[in-house]
PDB file of N, CA and C in Angstrom:
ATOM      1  N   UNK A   1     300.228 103.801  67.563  1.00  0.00           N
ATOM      2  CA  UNK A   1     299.349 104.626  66.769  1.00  0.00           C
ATOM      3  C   UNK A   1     298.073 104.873  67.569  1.00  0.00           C
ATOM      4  N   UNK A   2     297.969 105.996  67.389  1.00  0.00           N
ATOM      5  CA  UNK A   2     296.238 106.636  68.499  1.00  0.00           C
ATOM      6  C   UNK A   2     295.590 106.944  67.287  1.00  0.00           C
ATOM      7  N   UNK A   3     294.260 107.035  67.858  1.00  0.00           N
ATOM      8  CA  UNK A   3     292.668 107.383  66.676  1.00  0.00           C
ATOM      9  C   UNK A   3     293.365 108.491  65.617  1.00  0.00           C
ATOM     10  N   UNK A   4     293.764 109.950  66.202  1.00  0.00           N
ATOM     11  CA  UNK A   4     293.997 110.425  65.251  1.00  0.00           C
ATOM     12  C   UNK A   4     295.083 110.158  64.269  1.00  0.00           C
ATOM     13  N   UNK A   5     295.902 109.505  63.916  1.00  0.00           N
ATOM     14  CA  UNK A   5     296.888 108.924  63.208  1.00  0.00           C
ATOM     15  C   UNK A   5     296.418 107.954  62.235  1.00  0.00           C
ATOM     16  N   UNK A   6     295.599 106.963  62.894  1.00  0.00           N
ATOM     17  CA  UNK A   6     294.537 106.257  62.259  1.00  0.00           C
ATOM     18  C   UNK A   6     293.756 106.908  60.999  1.00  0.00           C
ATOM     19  N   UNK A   7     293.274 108.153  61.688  1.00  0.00           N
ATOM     20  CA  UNK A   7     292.350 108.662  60.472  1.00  0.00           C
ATOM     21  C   UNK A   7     293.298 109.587  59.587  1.00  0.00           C
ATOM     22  N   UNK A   8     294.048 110.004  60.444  1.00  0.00           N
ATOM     23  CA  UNK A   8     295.073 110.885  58.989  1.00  0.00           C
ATOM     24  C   UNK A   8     296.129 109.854  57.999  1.00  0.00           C
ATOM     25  N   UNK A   9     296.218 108.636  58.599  1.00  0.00           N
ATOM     26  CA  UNK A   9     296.707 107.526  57.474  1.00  0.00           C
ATOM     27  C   UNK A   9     295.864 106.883  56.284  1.00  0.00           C
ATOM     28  N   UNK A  10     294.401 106.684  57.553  1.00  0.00           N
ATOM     29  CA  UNK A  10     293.358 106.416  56.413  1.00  0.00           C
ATOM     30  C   UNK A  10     293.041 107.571  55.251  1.00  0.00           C
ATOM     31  N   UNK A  11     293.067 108.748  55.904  1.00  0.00           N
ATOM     32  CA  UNK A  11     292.680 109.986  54.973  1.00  0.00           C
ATOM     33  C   UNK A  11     293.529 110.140  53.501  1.00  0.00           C
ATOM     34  N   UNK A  12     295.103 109.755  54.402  1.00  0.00           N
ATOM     35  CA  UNK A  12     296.696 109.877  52.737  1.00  0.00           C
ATOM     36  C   UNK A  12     295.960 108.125  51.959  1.00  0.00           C
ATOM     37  N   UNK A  13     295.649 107.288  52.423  1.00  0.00           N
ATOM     38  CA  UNK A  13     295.759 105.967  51.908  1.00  0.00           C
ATOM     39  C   UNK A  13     294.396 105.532  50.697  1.00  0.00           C
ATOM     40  N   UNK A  14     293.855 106.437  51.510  1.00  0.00           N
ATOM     41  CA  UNK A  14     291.921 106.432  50.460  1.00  0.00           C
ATOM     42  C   UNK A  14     291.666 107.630  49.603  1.00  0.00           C
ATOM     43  N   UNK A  15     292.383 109.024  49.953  1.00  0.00           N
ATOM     44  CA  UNK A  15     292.188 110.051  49.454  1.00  0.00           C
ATOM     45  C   UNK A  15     291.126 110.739  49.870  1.00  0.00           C
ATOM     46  N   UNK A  16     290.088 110.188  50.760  1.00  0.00           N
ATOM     47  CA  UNK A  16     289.072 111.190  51.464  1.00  0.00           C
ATOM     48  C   UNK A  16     289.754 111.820  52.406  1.00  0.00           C
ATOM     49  N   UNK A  17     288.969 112.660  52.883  1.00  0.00           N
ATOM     50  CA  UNK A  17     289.043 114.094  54.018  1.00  0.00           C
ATOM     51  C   UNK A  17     289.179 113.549  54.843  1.00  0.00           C
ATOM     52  N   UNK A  18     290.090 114.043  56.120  1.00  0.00           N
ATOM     53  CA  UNK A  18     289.951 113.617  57.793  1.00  0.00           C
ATOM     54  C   UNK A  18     288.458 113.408  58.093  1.00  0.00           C
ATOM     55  N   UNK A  19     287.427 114.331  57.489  1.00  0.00           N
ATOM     56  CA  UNK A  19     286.106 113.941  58.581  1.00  0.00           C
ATOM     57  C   UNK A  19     285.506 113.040  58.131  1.00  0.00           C
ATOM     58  N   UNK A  20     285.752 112.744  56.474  1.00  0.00           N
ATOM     59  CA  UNK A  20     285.317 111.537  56.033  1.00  0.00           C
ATOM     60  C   UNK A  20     285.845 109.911  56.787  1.00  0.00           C
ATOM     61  N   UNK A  21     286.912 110.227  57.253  1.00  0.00           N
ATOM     62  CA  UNK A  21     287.980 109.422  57.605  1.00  0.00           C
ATOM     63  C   UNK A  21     287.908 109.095  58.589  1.00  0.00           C
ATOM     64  N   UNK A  22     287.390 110.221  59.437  1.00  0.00           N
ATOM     65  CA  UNK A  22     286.979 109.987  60.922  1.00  0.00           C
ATOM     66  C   UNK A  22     285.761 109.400  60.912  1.00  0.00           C
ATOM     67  N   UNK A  23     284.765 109.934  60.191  1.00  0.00           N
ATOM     68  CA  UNK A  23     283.469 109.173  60.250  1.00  0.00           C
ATOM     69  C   UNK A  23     283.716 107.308  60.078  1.00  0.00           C
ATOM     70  N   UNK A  24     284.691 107.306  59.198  1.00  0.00           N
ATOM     71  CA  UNK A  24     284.640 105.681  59.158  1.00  0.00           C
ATOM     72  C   UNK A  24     285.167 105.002  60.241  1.00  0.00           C
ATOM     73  N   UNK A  25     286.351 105.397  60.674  1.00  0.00           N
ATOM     74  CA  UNK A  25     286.752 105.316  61.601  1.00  0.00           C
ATOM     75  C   UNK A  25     285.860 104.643  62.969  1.00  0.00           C
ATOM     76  N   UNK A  26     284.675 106.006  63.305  1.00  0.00           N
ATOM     77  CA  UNK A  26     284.099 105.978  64.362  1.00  0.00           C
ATOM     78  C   UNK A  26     282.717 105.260  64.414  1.00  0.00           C
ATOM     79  N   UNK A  27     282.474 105.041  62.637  1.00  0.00           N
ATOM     80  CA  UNK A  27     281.592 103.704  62.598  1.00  0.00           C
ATOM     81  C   UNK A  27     281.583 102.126  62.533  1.00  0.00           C
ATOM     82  N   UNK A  28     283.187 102.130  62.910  1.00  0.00           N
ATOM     83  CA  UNK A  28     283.613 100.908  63.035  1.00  0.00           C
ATOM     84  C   UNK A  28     284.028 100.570  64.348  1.00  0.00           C
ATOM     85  N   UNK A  29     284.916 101.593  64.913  1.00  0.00           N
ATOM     86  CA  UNK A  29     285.770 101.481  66.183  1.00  0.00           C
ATOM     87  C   UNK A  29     284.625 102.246  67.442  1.00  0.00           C
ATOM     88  N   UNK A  30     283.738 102.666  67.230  1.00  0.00           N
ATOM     89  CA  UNK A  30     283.190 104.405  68.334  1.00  0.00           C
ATOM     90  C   UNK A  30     282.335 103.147  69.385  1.00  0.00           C
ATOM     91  N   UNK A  31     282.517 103.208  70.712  1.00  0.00           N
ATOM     92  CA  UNK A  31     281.647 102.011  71.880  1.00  0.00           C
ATOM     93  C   UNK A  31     280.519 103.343  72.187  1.00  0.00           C
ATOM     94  N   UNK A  32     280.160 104.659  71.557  1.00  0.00           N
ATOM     95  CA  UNK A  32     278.852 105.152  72.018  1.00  0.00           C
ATOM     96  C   UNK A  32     277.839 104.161  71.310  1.00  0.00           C
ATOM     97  N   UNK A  33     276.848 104.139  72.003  1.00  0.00           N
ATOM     98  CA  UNK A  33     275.472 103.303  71.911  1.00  0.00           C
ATOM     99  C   UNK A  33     275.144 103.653  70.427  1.00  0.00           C
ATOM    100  N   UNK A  34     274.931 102.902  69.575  1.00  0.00           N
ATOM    101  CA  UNK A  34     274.349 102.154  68.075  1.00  0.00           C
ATOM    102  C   UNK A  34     275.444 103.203  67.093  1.00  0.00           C
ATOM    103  N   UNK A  35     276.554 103.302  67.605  1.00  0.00           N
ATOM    104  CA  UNK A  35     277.570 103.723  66.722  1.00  0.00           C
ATOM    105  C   UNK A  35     278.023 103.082  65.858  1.00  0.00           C
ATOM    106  N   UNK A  36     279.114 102.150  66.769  1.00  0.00           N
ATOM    107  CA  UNK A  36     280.098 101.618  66.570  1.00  0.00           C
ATOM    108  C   UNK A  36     279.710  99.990  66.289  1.00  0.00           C
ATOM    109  N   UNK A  37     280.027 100.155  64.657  1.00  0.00           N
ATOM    110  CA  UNK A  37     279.655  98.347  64.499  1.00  0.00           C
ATOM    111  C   UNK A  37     280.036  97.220  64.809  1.00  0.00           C
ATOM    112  N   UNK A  38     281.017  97.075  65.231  1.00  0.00           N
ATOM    113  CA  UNK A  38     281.856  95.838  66.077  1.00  0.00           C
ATOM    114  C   UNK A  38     281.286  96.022  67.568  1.00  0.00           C
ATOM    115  N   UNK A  39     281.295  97.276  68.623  1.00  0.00           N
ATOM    116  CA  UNK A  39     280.881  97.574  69.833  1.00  0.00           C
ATOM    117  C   UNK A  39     279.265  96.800  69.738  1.00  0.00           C
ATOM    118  N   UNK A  40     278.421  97.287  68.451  1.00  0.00           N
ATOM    119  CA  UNK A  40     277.346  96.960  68.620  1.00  0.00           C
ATOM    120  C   UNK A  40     276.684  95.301  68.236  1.00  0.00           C
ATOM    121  N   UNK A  41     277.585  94.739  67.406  1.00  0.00           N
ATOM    122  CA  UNK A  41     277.511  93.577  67.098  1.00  0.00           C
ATOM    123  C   UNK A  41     278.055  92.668  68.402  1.00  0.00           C
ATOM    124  N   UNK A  42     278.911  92.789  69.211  1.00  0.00           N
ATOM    125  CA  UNK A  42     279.565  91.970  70.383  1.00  0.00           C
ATOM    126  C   UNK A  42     278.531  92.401  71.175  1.00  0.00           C
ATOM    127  N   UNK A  43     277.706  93.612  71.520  1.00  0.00           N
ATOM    128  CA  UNK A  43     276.657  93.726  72.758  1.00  0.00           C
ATOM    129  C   UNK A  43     275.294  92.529  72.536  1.00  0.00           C
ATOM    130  N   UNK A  44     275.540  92.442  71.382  1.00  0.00           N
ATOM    131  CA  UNK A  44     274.143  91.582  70.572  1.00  0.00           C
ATOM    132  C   UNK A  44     274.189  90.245  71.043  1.00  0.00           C
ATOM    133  N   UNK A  45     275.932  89.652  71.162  1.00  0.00           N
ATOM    134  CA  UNK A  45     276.181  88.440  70.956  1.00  0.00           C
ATOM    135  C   UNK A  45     276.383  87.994  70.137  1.00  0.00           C
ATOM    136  N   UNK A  46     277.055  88.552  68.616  1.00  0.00           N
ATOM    137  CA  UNK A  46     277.708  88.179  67.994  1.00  0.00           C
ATOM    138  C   UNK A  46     278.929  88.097  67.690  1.00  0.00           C
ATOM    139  N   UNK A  47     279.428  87.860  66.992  1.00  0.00           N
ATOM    140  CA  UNK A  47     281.303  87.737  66.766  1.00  0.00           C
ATOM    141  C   UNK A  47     281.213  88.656  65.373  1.00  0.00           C
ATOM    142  N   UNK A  48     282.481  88.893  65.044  1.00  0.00           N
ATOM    143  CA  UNK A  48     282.612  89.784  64.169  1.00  0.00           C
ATOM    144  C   UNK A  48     283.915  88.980  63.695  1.00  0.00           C
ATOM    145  N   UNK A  49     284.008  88.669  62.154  1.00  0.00           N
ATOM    146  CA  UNK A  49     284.932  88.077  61.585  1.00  0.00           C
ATOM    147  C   UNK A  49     285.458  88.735  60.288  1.00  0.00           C
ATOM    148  N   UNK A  50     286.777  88.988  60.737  1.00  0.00           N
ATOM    149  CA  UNK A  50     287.419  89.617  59.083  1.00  0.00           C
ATOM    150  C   UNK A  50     289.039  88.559  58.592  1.00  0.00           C
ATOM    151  N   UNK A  51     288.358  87.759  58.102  1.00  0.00           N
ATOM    152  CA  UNK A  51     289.075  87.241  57.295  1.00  0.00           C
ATOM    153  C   UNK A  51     290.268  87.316  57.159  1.00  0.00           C
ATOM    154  N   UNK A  52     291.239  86.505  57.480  1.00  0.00           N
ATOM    155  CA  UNK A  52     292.828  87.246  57.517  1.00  0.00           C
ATOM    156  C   UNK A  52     293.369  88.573  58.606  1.00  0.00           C
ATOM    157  N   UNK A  53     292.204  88.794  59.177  1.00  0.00           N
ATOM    158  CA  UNK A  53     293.020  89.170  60.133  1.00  0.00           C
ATOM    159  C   UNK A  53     292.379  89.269  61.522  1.00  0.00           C
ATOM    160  N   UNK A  54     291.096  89.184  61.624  1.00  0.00           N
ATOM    161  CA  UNK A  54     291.055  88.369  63.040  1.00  0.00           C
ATOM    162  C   UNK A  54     289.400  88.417  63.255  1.00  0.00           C
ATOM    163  N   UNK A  55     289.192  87.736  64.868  1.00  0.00           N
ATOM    164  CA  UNK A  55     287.827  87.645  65.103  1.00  0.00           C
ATOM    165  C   UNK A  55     287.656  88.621  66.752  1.00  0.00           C
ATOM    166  N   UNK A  56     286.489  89.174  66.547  1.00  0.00           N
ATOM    167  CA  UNK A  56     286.279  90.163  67.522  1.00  0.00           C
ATOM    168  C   UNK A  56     284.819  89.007  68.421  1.00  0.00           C
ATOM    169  N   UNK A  57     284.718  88.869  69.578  1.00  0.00           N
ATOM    170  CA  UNK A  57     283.762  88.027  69.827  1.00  0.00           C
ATOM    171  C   UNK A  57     283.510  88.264  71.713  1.00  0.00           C
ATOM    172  N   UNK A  58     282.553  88.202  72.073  1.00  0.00           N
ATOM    173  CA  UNK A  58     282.546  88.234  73.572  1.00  0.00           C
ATOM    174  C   UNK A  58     282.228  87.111  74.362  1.00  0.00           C
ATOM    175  N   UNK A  59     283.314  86.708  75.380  1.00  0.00           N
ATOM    176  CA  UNK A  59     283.274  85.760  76.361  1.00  0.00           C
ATOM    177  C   UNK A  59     282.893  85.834  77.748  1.00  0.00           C
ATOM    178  N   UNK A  60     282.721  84.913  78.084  1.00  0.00           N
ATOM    179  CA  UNK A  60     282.114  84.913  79.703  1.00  0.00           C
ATOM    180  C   UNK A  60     283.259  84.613  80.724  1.00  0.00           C
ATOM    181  N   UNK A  61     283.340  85.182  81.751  1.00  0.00           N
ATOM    182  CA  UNK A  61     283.985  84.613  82.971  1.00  0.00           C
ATOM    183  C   UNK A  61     282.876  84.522  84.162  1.00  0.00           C
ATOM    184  N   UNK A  62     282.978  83.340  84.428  1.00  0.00           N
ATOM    185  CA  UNK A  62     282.224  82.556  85.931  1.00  0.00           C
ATOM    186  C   UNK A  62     282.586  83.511  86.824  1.00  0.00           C
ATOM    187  N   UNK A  63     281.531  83.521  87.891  1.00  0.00           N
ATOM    188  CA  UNK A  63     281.921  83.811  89.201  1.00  0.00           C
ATOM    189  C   UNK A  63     282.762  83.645  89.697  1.00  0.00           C
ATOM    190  N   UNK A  64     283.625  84.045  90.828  1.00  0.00           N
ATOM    191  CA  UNK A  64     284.816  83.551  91.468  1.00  0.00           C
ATOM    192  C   UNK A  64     285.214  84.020  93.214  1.00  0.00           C
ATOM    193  N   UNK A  65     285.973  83.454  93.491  1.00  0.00           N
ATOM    194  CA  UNK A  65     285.924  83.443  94.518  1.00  0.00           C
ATOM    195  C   UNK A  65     287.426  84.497  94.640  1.00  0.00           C
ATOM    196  N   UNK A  66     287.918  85.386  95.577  1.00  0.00           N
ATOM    197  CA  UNK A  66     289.108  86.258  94.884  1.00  0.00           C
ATOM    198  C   UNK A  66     288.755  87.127  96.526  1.00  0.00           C
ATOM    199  N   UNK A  67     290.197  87.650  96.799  1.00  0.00           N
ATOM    200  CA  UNK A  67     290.172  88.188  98.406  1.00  0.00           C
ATOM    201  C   UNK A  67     290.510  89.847  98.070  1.00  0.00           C
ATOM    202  N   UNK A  68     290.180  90.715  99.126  1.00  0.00           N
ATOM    203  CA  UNK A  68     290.042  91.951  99.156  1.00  0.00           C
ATOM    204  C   UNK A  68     291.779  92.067  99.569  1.00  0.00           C
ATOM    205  N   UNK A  69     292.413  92.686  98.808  1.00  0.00           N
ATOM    206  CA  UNK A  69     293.733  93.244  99.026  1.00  0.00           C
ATOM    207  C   UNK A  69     294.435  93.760 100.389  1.00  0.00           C
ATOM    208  N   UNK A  70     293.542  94.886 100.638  1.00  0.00           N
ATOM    209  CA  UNK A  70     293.678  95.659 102.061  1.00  0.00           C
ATOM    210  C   UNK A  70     293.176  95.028 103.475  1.00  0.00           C
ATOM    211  N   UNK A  71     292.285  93.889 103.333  1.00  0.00           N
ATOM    212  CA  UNK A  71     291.688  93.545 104.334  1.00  0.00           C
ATOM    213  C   UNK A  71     291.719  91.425 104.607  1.00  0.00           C
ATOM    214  N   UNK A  72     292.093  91.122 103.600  1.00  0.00           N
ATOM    215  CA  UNK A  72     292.073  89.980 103.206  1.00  0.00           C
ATOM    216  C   UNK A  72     291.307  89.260 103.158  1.00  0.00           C
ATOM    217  N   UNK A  73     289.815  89.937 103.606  1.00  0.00           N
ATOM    218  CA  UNK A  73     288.356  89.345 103.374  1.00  0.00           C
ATOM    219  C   UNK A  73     288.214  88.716 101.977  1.00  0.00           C
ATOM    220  N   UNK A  74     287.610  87.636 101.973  1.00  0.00           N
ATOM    221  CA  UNK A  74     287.393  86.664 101.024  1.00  0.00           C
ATOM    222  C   UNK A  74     285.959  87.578 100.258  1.00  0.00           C
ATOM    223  N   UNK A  75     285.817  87.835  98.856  1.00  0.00           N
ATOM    224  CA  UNK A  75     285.020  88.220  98.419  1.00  0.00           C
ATOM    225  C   UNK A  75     284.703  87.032  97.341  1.00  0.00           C
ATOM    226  N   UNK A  76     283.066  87.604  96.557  1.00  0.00           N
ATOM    227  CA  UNK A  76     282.935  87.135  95.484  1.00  0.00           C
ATOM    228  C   UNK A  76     283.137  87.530  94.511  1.00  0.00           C
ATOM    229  N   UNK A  77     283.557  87.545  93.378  1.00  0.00           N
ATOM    230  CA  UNK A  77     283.884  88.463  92.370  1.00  0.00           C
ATOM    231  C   UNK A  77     282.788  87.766  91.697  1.00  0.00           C
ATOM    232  N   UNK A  78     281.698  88.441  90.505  1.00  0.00           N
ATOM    233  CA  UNK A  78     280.502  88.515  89.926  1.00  0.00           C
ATOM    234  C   UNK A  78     280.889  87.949  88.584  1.00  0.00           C
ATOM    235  N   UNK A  79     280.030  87.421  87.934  1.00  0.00           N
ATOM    236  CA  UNK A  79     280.417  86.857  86.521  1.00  0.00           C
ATOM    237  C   UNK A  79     280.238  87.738  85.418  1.00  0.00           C
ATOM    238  N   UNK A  80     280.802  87.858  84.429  1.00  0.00           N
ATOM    239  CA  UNK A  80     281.204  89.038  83.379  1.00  0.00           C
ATOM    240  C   UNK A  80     280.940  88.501  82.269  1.00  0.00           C
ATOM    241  N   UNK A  81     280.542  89.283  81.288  1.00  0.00           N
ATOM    242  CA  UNK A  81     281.160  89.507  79.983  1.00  0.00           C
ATOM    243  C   UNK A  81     281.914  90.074  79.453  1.00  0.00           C
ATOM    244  N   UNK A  82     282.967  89.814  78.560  1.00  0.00           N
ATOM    245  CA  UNK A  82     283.779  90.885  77.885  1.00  0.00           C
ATOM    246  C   UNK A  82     284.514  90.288  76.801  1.00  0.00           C
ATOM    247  N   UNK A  83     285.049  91.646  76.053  1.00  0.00           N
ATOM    248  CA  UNK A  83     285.627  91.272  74.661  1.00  0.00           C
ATOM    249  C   UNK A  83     286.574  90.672  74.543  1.00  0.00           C
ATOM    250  N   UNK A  84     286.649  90.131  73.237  1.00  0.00           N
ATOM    251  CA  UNK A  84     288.173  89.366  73.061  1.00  0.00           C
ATOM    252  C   UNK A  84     288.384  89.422  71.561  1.00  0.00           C
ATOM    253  N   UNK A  85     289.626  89.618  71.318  1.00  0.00           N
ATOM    254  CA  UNK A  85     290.200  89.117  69.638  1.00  0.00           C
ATOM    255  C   UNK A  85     291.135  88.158  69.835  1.00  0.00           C
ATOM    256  N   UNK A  86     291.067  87.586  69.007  1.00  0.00           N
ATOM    257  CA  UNK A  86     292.078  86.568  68.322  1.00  0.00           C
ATOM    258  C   UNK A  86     292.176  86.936  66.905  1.00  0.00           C
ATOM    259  N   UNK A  87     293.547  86.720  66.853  1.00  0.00           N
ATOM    260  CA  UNK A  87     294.271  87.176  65.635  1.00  0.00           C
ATOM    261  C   UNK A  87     294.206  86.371  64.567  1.00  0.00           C
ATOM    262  N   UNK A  88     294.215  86.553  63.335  1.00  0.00           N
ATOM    263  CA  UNK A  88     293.378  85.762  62.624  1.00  0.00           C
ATOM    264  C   UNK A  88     295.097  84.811  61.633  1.00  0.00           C
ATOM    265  N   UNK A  89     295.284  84.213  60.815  1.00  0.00           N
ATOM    266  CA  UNK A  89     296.382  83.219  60.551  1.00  0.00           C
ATOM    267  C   UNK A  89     297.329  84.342  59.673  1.00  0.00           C
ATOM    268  N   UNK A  90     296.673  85.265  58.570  1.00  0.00           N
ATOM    269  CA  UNK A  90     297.456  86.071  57.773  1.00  0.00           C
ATOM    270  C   UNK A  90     297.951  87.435  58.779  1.00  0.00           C
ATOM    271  N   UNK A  91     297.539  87.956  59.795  1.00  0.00           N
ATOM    272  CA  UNK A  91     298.059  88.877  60.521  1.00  0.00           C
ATOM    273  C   UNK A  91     299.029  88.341  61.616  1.00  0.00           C
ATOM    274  N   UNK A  92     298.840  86.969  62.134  1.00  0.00           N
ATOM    275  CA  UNK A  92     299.992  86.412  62.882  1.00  0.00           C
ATOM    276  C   UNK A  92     301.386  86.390  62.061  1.00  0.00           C
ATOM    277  N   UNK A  93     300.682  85.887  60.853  1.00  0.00           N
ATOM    278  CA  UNK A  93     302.242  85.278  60.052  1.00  0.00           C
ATOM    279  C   UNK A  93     302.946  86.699  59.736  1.00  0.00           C
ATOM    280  N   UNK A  94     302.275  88.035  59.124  1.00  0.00           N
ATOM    281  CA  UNK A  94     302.925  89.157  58.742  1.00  0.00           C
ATOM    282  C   UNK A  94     303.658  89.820  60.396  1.00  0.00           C
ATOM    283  N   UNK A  95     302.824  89.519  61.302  1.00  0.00           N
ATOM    284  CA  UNK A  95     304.273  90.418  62.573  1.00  0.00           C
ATOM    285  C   UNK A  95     304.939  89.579  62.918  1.00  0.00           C
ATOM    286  N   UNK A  96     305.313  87.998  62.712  1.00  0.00           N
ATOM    287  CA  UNK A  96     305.850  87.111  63.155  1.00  0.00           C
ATOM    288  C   UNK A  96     306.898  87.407  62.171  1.00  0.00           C
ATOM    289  N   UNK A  97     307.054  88.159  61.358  1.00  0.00           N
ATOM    290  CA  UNK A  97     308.090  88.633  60.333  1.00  0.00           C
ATOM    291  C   UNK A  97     309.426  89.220  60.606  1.00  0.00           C
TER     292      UNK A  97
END
């Protein structure tokens, strides 16, 4: 399923309009700057928790040490942040179905 499918399921399932549909959509899911409420809550450093079906939260990876492909020079690779979900106990058990 892609965005637009998303909002034309949400649109048959709630009875609002595609743009209504899209708007929710893109205030939940949209990574433009102070859109998107999960995008903007994980930039903050928070986690985002929905109950039964999962947690949205951002982790760190350390520096590392990791070699250039083409040349086999030993590089450093830089330390990161980035997102992660984990699936929450009632959405494991329903696709484990």
């Amino acid at each position: 399923m892609n965005k637009t499918e998303l909002i034309e399921k949400l649109a048959k399932k709630t009875g609002l309009t595609k743009k209504d549909s899209a708007a929710a959509v893109d205030a939940i899911f949209s990574t433009a700057s102070r859109e998107g409420i999960i995008a903007t809550e994980l930039d903050a450093g928070r986690r985002v928790q929905i109950t039964g079906f999962g947690t949205f939260q951002t982790r760190k990876r350390k520096k590392r040490m990791g070699r250039n492909p083409q040349t086999g020079e030993a590089i450093t690779i830089p330390a990161t942040k980035f997102p992660a979900f984990t699936a929450g106990k009632a959405l494991k058990s329903r696709v484990a179905k």
